[in-house]
Protein backbone atom coordinates (compact mmCIF):
# COMPACT_ATOMS: atom_id res chain seq x y z
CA UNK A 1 -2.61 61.95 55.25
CA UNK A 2 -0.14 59.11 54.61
CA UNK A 3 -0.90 56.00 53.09
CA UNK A 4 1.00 52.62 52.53
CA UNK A 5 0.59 49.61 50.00
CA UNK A 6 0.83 46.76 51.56
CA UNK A 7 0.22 44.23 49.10
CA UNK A 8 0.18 44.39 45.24
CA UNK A 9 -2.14 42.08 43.24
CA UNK A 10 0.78 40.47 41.23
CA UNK A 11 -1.23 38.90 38.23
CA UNK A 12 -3.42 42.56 37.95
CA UNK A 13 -0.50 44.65 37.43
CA UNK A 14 1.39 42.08 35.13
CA UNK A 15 -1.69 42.01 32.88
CA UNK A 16 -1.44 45.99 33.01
CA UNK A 17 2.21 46.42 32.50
CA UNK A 18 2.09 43.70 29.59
CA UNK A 19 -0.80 45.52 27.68
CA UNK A 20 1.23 48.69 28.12
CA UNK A 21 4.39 46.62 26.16
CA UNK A 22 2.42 45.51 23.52
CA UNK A 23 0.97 49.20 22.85
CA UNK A 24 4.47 50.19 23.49
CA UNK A 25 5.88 48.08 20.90
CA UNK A 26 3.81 48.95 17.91
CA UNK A 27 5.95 51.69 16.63
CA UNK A 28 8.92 49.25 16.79
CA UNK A 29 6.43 46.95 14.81
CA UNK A 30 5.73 49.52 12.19
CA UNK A 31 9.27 50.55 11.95
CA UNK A 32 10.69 46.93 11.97
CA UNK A 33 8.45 46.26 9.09
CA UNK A 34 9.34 49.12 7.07
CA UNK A 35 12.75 48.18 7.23
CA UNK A 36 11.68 45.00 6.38
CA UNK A 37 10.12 45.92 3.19
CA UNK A 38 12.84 48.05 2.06
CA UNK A 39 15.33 45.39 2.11
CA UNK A 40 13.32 43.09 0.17
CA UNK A 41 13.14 40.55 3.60
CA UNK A 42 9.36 41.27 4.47
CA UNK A 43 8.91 37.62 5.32
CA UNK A 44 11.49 37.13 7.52
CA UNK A 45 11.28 40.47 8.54
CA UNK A 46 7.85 39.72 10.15
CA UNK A 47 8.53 36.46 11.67
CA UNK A 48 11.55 38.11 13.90
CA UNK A 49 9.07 41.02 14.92
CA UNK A 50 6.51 39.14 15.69
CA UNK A 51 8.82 37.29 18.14
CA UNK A 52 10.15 40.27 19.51
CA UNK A 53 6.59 41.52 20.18
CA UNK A 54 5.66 37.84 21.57
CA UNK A 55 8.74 38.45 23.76
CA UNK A 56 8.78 41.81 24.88
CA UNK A 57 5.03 41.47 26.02
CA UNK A 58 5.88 37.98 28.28
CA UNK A 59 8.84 39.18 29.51
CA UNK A 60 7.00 42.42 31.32
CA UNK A 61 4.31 40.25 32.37
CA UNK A 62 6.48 38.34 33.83
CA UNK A 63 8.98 40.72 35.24
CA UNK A 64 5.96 42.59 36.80
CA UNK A 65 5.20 39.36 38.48
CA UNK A 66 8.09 38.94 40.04
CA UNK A 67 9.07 42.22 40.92
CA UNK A 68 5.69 42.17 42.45
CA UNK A 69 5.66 39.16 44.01
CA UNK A 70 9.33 40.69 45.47
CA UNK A 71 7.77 43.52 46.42
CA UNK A 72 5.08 41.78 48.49
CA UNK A 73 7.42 39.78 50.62
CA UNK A 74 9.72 43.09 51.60
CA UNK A 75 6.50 44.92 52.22
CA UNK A 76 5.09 42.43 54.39
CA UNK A 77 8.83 42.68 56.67
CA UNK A 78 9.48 46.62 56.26
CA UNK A 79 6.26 48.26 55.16
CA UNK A 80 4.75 49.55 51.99
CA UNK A 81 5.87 52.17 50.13
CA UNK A 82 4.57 55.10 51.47
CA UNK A 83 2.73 58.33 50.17
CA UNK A 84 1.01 61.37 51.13
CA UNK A 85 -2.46 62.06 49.64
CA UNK A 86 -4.44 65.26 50.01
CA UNK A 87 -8.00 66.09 48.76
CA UNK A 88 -8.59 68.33 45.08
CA UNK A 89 -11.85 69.71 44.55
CA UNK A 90 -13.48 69.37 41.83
CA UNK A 91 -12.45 72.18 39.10
């Protein structure tokens, strides 16, 4: 059976794809900070990867929300992207 989306709920999926960042970027954290400490620059160390974190995490919440908000406006004119699903049993 095929399916379409239609519409995507823009601030849902940014929320999603911004959590997903900021789990994303904790090794980077860990790593950044490690460097950090070894070179003797812990405190400046964690101001820059805080901001990266701060950065990374709004910047794919709102990239989602555009691309989203993109997405919705070719959909509407072209149609959704489309799939096929088919039933699993349960195992």
């Amino acid at each position: 059976m095929k399916k379409q989306i239609k519409c995507v709920s823009l601030v849902q999926n940014a929320k999603v794809v911004a959590a997903l960042y900021l789990v994303l970027s904790l090794p980077m954290l860990l790593i950044m900070l490690a460097i950090g400490g070894v070179t003797n620059q812990a405190g400046l160390s964690l101001a820059i990867v805080l901001t990266f974190v701060v950065t990374y995490v709004a910047g794919g919440f709102l990239m989602t929300l555009f691309a989203g908000w993109i997405y919705n406006l070719v959909a509407a004119r072209v149609g959704g992207l489309e799939f096929t699903t088919s039933e699993v049993g349960a195992g």
